[in-house]
Protein backbone atom coordinates (compact mmCIF):
# COMPACT_ATOMS: atom_id res chain seq x y z
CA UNK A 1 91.37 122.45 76.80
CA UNK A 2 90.90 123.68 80.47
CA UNK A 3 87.84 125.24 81.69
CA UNK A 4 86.22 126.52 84.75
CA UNK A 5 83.67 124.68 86.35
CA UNK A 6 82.16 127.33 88.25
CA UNK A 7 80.71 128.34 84.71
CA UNK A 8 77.01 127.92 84.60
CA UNK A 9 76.74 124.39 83.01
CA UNK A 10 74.92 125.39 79.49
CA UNK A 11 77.19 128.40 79.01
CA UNK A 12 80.03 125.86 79.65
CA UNK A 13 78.62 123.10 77.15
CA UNK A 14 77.65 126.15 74.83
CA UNK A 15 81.11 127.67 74.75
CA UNK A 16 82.89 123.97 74.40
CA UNK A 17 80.80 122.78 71.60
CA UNK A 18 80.31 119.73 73.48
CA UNK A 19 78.29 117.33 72.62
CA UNK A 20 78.97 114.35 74.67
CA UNK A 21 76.74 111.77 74.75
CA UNK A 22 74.16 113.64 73.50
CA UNK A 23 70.96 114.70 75.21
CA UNK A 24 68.26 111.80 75.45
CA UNK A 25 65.12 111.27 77.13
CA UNK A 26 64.93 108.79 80.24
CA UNK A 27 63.26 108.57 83.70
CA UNK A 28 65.07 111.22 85.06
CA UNK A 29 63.93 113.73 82.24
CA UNK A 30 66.80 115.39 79.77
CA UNK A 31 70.18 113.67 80.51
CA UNK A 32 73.29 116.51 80.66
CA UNK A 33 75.77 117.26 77.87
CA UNK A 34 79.08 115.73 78.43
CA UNK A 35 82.39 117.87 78.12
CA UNK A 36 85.22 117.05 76.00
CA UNK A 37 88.69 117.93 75.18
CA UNK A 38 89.76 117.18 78.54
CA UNK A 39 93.31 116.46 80.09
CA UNK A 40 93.85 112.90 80.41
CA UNK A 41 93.46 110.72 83.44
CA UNK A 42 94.98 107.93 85.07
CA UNK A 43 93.08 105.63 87.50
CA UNK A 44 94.55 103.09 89.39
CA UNK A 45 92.61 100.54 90.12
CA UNK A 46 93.11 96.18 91.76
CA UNK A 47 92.44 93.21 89.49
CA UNK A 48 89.18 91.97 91.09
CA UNK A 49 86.02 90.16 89.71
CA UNK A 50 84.67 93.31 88.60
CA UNK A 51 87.14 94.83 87.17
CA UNK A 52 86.32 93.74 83.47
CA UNK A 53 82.98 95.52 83.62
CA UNK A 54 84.46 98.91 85.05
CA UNK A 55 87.18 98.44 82.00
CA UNK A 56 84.39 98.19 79.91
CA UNK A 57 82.42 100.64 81.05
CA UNK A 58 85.50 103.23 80.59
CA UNK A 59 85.97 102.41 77.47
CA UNK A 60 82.03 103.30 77.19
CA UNK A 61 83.42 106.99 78.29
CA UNK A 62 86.20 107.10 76.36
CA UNK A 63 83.97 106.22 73.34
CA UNK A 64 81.35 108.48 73.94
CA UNK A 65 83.29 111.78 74.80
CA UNK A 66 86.90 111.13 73.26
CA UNK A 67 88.37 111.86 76.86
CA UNK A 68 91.39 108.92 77.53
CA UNK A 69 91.35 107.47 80.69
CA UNK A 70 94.44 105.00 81.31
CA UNK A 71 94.21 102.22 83.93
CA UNK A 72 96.77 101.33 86.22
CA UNK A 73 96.09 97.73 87.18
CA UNK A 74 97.26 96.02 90.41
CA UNK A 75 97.08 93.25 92.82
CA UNK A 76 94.26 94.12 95.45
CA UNK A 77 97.56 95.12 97.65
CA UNK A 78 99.66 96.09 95.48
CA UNK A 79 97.64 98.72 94.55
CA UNK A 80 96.72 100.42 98.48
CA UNK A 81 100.76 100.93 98.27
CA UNK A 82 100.56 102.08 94.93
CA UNK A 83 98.02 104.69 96.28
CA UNK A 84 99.98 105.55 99.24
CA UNK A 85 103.18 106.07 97.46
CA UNK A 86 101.18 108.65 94.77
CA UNK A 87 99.28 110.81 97.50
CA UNK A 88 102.28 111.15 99.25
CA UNK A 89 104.32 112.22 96.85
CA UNK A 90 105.08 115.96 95.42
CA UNK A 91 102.76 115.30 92.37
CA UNK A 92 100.62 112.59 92.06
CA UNK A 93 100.55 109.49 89.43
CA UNK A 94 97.25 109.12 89.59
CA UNK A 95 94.46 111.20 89.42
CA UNK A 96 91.31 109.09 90.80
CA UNK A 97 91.80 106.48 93.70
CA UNK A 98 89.94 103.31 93.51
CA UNK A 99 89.47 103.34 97.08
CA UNK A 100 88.59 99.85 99.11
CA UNK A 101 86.14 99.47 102.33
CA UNK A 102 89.11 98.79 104.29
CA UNK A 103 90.86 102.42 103.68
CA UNK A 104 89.71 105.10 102.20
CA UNK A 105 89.19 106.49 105.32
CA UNK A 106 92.60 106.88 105.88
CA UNK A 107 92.49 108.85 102.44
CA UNK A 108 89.84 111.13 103.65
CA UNK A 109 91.12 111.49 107.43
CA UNK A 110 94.76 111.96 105.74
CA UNK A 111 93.62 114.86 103.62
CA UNK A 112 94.84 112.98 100.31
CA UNK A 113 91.78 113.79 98.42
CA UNK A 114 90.32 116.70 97.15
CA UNK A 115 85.79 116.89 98.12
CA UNK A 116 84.47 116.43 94.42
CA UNK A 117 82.39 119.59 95.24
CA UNK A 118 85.18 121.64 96.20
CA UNK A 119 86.39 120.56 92.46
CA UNK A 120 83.16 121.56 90.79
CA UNK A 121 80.53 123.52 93.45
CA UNK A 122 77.96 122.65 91.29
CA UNK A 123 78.64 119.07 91.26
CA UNK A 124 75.22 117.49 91.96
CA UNK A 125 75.12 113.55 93.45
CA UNK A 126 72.29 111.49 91.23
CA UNK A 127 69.72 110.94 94.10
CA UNK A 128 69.39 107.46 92.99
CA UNK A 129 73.14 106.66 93.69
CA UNK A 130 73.54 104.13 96.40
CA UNK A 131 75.53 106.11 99.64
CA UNK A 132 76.64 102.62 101.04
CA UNK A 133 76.43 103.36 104.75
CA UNK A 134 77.57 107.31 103.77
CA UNK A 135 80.54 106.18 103.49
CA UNK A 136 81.34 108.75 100.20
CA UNK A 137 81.00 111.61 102.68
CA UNK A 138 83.35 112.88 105.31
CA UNK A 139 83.09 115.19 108.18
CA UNK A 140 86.86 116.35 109.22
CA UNK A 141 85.42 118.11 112.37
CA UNK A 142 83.53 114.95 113.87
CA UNK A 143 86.24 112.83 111.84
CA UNK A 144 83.87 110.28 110.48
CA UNK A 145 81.56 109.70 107.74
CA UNK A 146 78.88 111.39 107.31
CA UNK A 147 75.58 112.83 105.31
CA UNK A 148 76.84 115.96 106.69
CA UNK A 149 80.45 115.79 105.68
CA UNK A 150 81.64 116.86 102.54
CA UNK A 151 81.27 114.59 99.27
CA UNK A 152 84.45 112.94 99.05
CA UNK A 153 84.12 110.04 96.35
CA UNK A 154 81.43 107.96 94.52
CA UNK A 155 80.53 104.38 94.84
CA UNK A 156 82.05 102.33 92.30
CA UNK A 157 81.10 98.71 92.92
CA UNK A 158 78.54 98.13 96.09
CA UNK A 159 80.04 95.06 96.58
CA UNK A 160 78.34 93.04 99.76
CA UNK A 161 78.13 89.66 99.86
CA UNK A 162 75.41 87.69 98.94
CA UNK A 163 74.60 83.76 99.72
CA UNK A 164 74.93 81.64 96.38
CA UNK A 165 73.13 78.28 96.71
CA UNK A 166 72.12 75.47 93.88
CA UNK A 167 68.51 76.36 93.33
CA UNK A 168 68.21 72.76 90.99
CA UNK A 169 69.36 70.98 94.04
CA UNK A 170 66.76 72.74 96.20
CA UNK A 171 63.77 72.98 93.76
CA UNK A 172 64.71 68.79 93.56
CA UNK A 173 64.61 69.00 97.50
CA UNK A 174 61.79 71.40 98.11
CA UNK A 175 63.66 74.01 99.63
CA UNK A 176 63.32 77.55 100.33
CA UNK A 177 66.10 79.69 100.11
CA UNK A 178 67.58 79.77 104.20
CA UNK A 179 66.53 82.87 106.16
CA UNK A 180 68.32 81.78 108.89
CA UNK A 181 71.55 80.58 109.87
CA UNK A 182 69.65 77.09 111.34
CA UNK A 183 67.86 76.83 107.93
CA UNK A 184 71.29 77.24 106.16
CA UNK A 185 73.06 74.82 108.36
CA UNK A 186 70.48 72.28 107.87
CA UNK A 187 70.26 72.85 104.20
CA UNK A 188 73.62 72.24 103.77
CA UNK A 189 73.98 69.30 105.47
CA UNK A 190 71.10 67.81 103.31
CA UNK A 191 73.50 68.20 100.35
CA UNK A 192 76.80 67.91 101.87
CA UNK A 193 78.53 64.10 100.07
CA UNK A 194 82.06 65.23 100.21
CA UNK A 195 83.98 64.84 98.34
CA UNK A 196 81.84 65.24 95.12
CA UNK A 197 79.67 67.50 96.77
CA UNK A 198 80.32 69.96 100.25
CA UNK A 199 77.44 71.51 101.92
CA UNK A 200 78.77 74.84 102.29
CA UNK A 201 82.65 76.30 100.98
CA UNK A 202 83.53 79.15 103.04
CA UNK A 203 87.30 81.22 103.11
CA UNK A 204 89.58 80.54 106.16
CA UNK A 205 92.49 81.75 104.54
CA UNK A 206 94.16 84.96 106.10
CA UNK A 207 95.49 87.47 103.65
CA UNK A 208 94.85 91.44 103.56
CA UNK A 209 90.65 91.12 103.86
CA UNK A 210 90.07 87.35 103.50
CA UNK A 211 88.51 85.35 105.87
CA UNK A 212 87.89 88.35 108.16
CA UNK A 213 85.51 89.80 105.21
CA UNK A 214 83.33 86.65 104.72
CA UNK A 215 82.82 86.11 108.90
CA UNK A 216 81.45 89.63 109.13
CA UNK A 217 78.15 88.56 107.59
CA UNK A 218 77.90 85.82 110.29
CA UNK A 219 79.32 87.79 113.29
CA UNK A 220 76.61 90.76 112.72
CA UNK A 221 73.72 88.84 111.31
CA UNK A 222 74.35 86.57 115.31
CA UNK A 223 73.76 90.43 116.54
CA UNK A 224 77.60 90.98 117.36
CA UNK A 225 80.11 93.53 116.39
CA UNK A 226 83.80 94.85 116.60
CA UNK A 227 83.43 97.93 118.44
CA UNK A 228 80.53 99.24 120.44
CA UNK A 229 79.26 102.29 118.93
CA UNK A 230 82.06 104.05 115.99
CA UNK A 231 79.47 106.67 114.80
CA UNK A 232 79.53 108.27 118.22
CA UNK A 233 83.21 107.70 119.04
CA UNK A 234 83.13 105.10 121.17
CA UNK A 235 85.45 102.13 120.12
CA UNK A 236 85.30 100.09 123.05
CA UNK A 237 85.68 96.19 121.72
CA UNK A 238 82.86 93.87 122.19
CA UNK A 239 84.14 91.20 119.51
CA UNK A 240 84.37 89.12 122.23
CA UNK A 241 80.88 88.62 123.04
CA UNK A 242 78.56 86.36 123.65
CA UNK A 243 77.28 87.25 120.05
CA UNK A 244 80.60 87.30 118.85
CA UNK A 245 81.57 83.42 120.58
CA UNK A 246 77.93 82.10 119.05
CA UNK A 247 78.98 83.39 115.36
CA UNK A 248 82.38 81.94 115.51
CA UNK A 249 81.37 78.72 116.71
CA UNK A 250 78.76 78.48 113.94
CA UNK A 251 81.21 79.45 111.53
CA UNK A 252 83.94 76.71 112.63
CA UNK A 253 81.13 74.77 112.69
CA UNK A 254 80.12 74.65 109.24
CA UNK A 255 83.63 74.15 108.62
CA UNK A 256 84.02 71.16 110.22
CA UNK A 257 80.53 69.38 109.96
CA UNK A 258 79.32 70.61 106.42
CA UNK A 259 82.54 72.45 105.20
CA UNK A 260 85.10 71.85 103.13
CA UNK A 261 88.49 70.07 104.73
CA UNK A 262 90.68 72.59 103.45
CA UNK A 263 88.79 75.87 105.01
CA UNK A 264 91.60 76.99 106.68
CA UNK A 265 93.80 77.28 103.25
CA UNK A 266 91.04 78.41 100.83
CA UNK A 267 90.85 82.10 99.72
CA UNK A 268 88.01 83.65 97.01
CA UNK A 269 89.44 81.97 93.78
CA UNK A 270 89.36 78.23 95.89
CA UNK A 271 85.59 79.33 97.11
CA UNK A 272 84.66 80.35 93.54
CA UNK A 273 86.00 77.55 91.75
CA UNK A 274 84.27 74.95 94.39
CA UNK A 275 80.80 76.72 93.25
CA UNK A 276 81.25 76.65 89.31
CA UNK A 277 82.57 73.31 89.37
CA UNK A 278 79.41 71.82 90.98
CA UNK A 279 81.18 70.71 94.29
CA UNK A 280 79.55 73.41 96.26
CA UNK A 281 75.96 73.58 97.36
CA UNK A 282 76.36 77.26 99.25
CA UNK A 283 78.92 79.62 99.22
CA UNK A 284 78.85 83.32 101.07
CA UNK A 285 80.69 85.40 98.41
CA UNK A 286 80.69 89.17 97.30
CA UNK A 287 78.54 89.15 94.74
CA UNK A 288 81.12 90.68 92.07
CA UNK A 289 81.48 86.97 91.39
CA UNK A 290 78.06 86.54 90.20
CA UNK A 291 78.85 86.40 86.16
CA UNK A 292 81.18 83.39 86.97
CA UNK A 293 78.94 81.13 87.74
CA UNK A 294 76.90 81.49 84.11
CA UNK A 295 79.76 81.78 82.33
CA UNK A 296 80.20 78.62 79.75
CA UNK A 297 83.83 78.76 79.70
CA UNK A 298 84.16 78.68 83.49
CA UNK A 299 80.92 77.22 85.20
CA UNK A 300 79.49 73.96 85.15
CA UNK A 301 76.85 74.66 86.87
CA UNK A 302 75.28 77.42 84.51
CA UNK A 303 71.90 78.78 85.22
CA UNK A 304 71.70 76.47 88.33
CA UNK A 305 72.86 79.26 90.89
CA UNK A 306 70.09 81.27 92.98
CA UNK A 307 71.07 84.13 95.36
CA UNK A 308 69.80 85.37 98.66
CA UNK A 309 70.73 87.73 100.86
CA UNK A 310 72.78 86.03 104.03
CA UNK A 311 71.17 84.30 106.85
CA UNK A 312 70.62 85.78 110.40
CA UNK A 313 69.84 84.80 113.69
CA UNK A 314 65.44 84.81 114.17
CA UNK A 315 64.42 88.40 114.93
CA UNK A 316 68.13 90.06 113.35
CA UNK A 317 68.10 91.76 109.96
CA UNK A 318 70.76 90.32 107.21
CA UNK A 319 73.68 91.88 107.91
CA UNK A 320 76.40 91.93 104.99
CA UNK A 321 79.56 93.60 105.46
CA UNK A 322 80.28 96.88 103.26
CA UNK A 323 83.29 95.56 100.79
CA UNK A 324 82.73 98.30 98.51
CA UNK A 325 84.82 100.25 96.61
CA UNK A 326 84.65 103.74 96.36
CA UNK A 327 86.64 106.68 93.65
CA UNK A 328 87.83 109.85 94.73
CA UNK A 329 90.21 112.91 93.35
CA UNK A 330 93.46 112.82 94.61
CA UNK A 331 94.39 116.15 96.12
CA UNK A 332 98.59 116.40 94.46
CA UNK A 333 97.37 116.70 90.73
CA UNK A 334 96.81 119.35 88.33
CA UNK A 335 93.90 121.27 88.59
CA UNK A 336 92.91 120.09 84.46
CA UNK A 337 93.27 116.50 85.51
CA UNK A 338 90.82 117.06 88.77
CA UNK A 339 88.41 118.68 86.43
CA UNK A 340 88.46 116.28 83.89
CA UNK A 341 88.22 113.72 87.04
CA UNK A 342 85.24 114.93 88.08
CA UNK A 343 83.92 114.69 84.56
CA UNK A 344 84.75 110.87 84.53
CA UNK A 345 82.85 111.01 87.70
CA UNK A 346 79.92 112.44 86.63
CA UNK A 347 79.51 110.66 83.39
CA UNK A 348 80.19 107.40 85.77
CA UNK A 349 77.33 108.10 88.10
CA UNK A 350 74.26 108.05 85.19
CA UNK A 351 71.76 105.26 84.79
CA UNK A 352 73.10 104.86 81.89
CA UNK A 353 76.65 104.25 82.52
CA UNK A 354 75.76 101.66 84.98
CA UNK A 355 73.38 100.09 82.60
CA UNK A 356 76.42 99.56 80.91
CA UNK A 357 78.29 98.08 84.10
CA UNK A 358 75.44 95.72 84.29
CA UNK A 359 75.17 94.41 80.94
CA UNK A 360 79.37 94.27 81.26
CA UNK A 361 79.08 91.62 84.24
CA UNK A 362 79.61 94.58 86.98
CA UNK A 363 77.60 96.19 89.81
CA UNK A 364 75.26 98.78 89.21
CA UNK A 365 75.74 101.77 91.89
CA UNK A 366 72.19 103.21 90.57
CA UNK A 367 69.07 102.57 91.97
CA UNK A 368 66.76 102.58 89.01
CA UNK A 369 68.97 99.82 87.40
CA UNK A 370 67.46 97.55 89.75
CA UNK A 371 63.97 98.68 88.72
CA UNK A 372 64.20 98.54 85.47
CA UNK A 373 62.95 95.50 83.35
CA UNK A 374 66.58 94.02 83.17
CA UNK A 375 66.30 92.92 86.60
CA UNK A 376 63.11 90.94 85.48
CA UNK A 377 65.71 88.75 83.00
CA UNK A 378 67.28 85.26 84.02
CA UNK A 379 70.73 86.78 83.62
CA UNK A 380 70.02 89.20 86.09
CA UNK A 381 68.50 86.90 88.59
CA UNK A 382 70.85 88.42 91.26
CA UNK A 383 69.91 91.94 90.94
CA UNK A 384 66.51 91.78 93.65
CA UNK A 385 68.31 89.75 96.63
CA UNK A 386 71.26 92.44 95.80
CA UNK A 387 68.42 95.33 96.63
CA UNK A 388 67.01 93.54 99.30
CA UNK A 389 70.28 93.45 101.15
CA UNK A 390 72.30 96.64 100.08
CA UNK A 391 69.91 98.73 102.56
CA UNK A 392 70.83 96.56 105.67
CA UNK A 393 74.42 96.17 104.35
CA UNK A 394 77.07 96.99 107.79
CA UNK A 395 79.82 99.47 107.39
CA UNK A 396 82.80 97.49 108.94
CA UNK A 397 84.95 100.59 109.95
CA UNK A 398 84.89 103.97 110.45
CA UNK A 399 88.79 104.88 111.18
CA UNK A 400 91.95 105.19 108.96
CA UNK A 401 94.24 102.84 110.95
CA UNK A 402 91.37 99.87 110.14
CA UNK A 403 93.82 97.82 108.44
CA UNK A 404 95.82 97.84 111.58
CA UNK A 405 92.58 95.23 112.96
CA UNK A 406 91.93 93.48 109.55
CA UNK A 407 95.29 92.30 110.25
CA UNK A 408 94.61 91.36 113.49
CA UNK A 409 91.26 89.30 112.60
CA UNK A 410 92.75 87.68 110.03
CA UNK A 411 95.56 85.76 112.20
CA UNK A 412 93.14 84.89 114.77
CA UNK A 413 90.18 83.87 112.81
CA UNK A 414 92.60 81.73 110.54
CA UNK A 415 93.73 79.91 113.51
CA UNK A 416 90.20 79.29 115.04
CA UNK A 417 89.55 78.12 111.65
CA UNK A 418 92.25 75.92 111.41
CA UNK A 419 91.63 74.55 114.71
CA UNK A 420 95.02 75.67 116.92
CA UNK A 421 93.06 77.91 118.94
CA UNK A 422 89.45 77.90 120.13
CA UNK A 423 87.21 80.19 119.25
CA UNK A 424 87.23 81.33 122.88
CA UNK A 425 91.02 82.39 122.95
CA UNK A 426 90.97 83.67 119.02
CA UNK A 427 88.20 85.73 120.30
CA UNK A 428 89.84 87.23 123.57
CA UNK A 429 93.24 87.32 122.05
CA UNK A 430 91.85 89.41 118.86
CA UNK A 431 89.94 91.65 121.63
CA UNK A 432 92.86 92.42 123.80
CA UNK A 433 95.21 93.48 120.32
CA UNK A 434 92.64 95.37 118.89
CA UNK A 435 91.54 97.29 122.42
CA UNK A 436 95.54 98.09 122.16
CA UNK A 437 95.41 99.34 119.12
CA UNK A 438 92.82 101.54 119.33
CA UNK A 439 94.62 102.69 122.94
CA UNK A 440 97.59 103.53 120.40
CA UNK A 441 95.80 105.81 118.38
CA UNK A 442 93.76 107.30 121.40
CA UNK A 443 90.32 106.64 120.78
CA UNK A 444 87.79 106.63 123.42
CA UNK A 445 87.87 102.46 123.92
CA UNK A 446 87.26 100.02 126.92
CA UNK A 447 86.61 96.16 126.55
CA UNK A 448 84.44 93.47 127.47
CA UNK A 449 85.29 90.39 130.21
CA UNK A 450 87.19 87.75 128.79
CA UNK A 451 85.12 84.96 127.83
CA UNK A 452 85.48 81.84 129.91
């Protein structure tokens, strides 16, 4: 059944029958029908640490309204290409884009999705939703995002990363949870007994958003950055501070003096497994990983993990980099499949949906989920740093060709890492490729001195 969504919403609901979910009393008053009949969908979506709670949470949808949603599943790169093949082609496979930090502004800036509210005008965002650095709006005039662009996608997991430490080891020590990077650093080497025990795991691994992902934390919370101001247009490089050289040093330093031997070769799963296997006393990892380390089958270190937002320099803010994930409307399908997209989308973005992301092992993309009495529960433990940090959390990049200088940090902070360059060459040598690439694709840019 099709239907048009300009329709007031009660004579829609009226004329459909639809009863949805039904219409309950909560904090935000009477909660709206939900409509359904609708076409199917497809979503294609990676195989992360959330992903079991968003499956979940479909199936919640699909329960609750009869719509079908089918999930294509991929590899966290298999499924950008998967993406790029469907939006270029004459009709699209897939009707909402799970959309990573790293590229959906290449969607938006490519004109591959369709503005929900262009879909549905009287689309309305849940002012509780989380914006994430406004990075679900886009302005094609300025070409960035936005509040004053058009609404282009909703959150879907806020991932940011949070610092996991063992909170036995540090109740037994008489700790405090690091604010700083010299409390962290110091912790850590209070714990660090390798090779039954390492002060701090970290990733050094390069891949498609590996090590580059868990240094941003470090490189912003030492007051540095990539580019010098991308919400005015100005992409001159200035990774290769003095801000920049501190962070980098600390990081290889934690490598080498509290770290794990192997820093170099270990991506997520390596860091992970470190922490629920009790040889880790701090790891820096997105917090999608958080229902790991109580999980009986997997962790031996249940209900011994605390979180905190990350460390910073004295004076600096924490300053976790945006690896979020975001869902918009691909522009090539039919028009029934956008509306019943949008649908998905609207059921998706209700307190209670993501009360049943929460309780599913996911992250909650509504506000009042962290106010509510769940977050009081030991389960849930993580939900108040998460809250605490989300509002200082850095949106990495603010251009479609950022993958082009993922790429670029990842060779040069693996090698750093590894030790075959120093941290003064990875750091000029990743300046002068990115500065180029940016030159390529004519953006106002400039650079900094070498450092010496």
């Amino acid at each position: 059944m099709s239907f048009d969504f300009r329709m007031p919403r009660r004579d829609l609901l009226k004329g459909m029958g639809a009863a949805g979910l039904g219409a309950t009393l909560g904090t935000g008053g009477i909660r709206p029908l939900y409509a359904k009949g609708l076409a199917p969908i497809t979503i294609v979506v990676n195989q992360s640490p959330w992903f079991a709670s968003f499956r979940r949470t479909v199936e919640a949808y699909e329960a609750a309204t009869g719509n079908k949603v089918e999930l294509d599943v991929n590899p966290f790169a298999g499924s950008l290409e998967k993406q790029r093949n469907s939006v270029r082609s004459a009709r699209g496979q897939y009707d909402i884009l799970i959309m990573n930090s790293g590229w959906f502004t290449e969607m938006y800036a490519g004109g591959f999705l369709d503005a929900i509210t262009d879909i549905d005008p009287g689309f309305k965002l849940d002012p509780e939703i989380y914006t994430l650095g406004d990075t679900i709006y886009y302005n094609a005039q300025k070409k960035t995002v936005t509040a004053d662009g058009k609404l282009m996608s909703l959150p879907v997991s806020p991932l940011i990363p949070l610092l996991y430490y063992r909170g036995d080891l540090y109740k037994q020590a008489g700790l405090s949870a690091p604010k700083t990077f010299a409390e962290l650093e110091a912790n850590a080497a209070k714990f660090h007994k390798p090779p039954g025990m390492y002060g701090i795991v970290q990733r050094g691994a390069r891949g498609p958003h590996t090590v580059a992902y868990d240094f941003y934390p470090y490189l912003y919370g030492f007051g540095g950055g990539i580019f010098k101001d991308q919400s005015a247009g100005d992409y001159s490089v200035t990774l290769n501070s003095p801000e920049g050289r501190a962070a980098l040093d600390y990081y290889i330093r934690l490598a080498r003096t509290v770290g794990h031997p192997k820093t170099a070769a270990s991506d997520q799963a390596e860091v992970i497994q470190a922490m629920v296997t009790g040889h880790a006393a701090h790891i820096m990892m997105v917090i999608a990983a958080w229902s790991q380390m109580d999980d009986p089958n997997k962790s031996a270190v249940v209900d011994k993990i605390e979180f905190a937002p990350p460390p910073s320099q004295p004076g600096l803010p924490t300053a976790p980099g945006l690896g979020h994930w975001l869902a918009g409307i691909s522009r090539n399908v039919p028009d029934d499949r956008k509306r019943a997209a949008v649908e998905f989308l609207r059921w998706f973005q209700t307190k209670d949906a993501q009360m049943e992301t929460a309780k599913a092992g996911g992250i909650p993309v509504h506000a009042a989920v962290y106010k509510d009495p769940i977050a009081e529960e030991r389960k849930y433990r993580w939900m108040k740093p998460l809250a605490e940090a989300l509002p200082h959390a850095v949106n990495i990049y603010q251009f479609p060709e950022a993958n082009d200088v993922i790429a670029v940090l990842e060779i040069g902070l693996n090698r750093a890492v590894a030790g075959e360059i120093s941290s003064v060459d990875a750091l000029n040598g990743m300046s002068a490729e990115i500065h180029k690439i940016m030159e390529k694709y004519s953006y106002k840019t400039g650079g900094l001195q070498p450092l010496k």
